[in-house]
N, C-alpha and C. Protein backbone atom coordinates (compact mmCIF):
# COMPACT_ATOMS: atom_id res chain seq x y z
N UNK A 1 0.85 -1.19 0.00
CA UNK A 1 0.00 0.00 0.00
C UNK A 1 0.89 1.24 0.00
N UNK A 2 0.30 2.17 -0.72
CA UNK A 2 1.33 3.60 -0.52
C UNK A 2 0.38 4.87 -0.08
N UNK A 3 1.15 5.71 0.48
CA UNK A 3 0.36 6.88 1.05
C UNK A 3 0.55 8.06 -0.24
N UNK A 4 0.00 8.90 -0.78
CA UNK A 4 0.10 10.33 -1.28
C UNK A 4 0.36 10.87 -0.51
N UNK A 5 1.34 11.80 -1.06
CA UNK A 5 1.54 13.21 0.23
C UNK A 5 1.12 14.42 -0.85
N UNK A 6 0.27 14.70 -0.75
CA UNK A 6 -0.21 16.30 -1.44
C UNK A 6 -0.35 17.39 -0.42
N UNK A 7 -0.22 18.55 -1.46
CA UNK A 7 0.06 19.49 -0.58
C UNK A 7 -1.16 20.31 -0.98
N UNK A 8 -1.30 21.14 0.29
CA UNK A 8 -2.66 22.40 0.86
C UNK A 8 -2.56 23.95 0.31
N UNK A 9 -1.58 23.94 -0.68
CA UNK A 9 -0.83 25.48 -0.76
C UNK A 9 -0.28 25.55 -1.95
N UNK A 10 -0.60 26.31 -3.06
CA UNK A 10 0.31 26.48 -4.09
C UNK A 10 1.06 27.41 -4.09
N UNK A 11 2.35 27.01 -4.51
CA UNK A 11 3.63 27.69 -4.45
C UNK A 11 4.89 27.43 -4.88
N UNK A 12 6.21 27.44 -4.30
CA UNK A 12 7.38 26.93 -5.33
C UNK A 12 7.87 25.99 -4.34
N UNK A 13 8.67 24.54 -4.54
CA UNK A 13 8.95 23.57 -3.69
C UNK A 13 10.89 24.64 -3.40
N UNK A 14 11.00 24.77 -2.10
CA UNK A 14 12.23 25.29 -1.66
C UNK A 14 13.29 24.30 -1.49
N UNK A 15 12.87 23.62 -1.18
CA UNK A 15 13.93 22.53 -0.56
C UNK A 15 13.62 20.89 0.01
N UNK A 16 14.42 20.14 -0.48
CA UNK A 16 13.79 18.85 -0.31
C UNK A 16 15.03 18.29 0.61
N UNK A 17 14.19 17.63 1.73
CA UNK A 17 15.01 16.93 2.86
C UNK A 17 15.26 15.75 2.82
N UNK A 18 14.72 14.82 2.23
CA UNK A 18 15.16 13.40 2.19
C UNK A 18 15.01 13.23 0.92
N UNK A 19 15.80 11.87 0.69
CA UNK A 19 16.36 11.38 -0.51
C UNK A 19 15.42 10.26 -0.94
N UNK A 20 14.82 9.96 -2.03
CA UNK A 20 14.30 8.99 -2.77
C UNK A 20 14.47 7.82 -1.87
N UNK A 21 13.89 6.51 -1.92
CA UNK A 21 14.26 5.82 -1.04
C UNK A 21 14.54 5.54 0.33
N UNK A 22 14.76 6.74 1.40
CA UNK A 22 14.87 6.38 2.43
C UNK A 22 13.57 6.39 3.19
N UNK A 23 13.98 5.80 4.43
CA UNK A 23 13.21 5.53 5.12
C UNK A 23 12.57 7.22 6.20
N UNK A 24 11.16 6.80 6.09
CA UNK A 24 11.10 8.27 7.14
C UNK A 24 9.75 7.48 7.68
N UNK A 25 9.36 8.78 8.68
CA UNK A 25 8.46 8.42 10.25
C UNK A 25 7.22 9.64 9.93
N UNK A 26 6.30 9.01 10.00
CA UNK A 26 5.36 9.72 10.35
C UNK A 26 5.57 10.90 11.04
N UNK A 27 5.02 12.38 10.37
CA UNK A 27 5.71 13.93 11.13
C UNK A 27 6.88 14.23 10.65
N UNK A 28 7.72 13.05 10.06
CA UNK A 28 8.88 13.67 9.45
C UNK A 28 9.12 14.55 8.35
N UNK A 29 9.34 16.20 8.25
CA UNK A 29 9.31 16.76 7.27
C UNK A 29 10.14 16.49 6.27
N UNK A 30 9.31 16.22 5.29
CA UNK A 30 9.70 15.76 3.71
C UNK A 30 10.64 16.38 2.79
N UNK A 31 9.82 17.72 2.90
CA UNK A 31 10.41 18.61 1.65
C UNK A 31 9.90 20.10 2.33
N UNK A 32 9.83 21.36 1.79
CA UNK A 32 9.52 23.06 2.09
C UNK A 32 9.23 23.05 0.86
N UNK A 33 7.93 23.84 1.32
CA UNK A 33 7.56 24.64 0.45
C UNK A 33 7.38 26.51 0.56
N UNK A 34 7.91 27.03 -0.80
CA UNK A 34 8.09 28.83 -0.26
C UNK A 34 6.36 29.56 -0.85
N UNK A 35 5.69 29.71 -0.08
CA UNK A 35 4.72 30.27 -0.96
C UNK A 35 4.38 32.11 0.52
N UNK A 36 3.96 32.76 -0.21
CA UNK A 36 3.78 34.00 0.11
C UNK A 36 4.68 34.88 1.36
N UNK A 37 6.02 34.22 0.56
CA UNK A 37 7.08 34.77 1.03
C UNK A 37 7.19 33.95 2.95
N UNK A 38 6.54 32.64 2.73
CA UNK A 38 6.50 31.80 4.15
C UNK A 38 7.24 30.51 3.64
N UNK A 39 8.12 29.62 4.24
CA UNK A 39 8.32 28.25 4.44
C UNK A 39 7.39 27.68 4.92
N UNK A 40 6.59 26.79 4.15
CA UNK A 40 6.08 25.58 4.72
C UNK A 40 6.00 24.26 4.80
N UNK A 41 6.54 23.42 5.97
CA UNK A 41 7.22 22.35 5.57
C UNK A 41 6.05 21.34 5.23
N UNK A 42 6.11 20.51 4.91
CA UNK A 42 5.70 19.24 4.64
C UNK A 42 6.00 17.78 4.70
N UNK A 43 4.76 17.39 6.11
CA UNK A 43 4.93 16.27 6.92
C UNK A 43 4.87 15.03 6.26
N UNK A 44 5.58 13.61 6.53
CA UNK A 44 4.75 12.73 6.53
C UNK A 44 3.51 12.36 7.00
N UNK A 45 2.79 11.52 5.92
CA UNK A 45 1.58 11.06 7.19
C UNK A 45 1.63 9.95 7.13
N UNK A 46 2.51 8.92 7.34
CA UNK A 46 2.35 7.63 7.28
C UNK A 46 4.18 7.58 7.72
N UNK A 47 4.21 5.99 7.80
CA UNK A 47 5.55 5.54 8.34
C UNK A 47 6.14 4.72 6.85
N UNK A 48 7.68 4.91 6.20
CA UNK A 48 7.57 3.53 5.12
C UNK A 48 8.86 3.87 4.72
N UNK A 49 8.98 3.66 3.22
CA UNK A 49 9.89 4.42 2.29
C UNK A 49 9.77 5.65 1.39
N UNK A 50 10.02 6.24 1.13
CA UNK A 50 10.17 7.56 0.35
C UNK A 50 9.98 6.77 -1.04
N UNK A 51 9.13 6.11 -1.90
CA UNK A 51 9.43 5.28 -2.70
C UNK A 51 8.69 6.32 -4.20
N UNK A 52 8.96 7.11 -3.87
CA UNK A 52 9.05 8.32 -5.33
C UNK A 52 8.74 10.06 -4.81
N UNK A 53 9.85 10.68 -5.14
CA UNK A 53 9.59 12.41 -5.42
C UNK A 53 8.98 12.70 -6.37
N UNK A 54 7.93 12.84 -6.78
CA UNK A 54 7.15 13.70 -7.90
C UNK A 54 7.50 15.02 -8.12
N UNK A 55 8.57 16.07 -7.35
CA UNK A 55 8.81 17.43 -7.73
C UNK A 55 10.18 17.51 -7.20
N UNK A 56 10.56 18.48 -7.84
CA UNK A 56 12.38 18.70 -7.75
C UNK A 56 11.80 20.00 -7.37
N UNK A 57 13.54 20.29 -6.02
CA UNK A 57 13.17 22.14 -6.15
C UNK A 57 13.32 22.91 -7.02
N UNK A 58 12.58 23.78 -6.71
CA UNK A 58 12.19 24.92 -7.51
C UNK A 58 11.25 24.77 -8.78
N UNK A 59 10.17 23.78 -8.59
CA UNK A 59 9.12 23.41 -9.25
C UNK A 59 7.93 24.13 -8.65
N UNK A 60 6.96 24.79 -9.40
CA UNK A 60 6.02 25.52 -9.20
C UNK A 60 4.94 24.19 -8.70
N UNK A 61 4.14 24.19 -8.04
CA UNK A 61 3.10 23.30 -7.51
C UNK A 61 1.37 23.93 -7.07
N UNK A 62 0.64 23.27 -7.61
CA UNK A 62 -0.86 23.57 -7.40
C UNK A 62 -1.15 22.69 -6.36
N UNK A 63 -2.09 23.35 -5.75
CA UNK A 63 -3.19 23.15 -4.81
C UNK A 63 -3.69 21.68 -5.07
N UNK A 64 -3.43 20.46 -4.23
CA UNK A 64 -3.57 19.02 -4.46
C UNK A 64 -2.64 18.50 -5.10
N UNK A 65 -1.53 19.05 -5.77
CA UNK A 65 -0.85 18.14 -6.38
C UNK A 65 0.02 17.55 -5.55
N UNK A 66 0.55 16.00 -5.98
CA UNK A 66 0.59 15.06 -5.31
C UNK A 66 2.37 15.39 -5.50
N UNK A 67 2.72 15.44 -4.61
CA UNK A 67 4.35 15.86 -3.67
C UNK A 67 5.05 14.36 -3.85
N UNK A 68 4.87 13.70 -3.07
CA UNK A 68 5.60 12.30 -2.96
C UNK A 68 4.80 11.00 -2.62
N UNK A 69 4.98 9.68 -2.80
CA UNK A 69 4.39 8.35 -2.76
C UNK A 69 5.41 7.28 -1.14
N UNK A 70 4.96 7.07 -0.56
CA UNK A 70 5.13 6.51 0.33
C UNK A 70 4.77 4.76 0.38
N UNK A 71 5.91 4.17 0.37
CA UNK A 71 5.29 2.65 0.23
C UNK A 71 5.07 2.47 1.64
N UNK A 72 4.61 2.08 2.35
CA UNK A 72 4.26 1.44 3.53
C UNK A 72 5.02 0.16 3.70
């Protein structure tokens, strides 16, 4: 099973914290996002592997679009 991680905010992705593949924890911030001159990070919601980035920084992002895939 895999989790979506989409995001609540459109804006530009700032910075990405973990690497393809690894392992992360539920709450663990993923990646930042810069929108109206704010950082906002972006949590896991599930526990697994990082098992795909859908956006590189400095990719513009809409409202629901889907951030990263989480295998469980």
């Amino acid at each position: 099973m895999s989790i979506e991680i989409k995001t609540e905010i459109a804006g530009v992705v700032f910075e990405i914290l973990v690497e393809q593949g690894a392992r992360v924890s539920a709450g663990e911030t993923i990646l930042v996002i810069e929108s109206m001159k704010m950082e906002i990070p972006v949590d896991s919601t599930g526990e697994g592997v990082l098992a795909e980035l859908c956006v590189s920084a400095g990719d513009v992002i809409a409202v629901g679009q889907v951030l990263a895939r989480i295998k469980e």
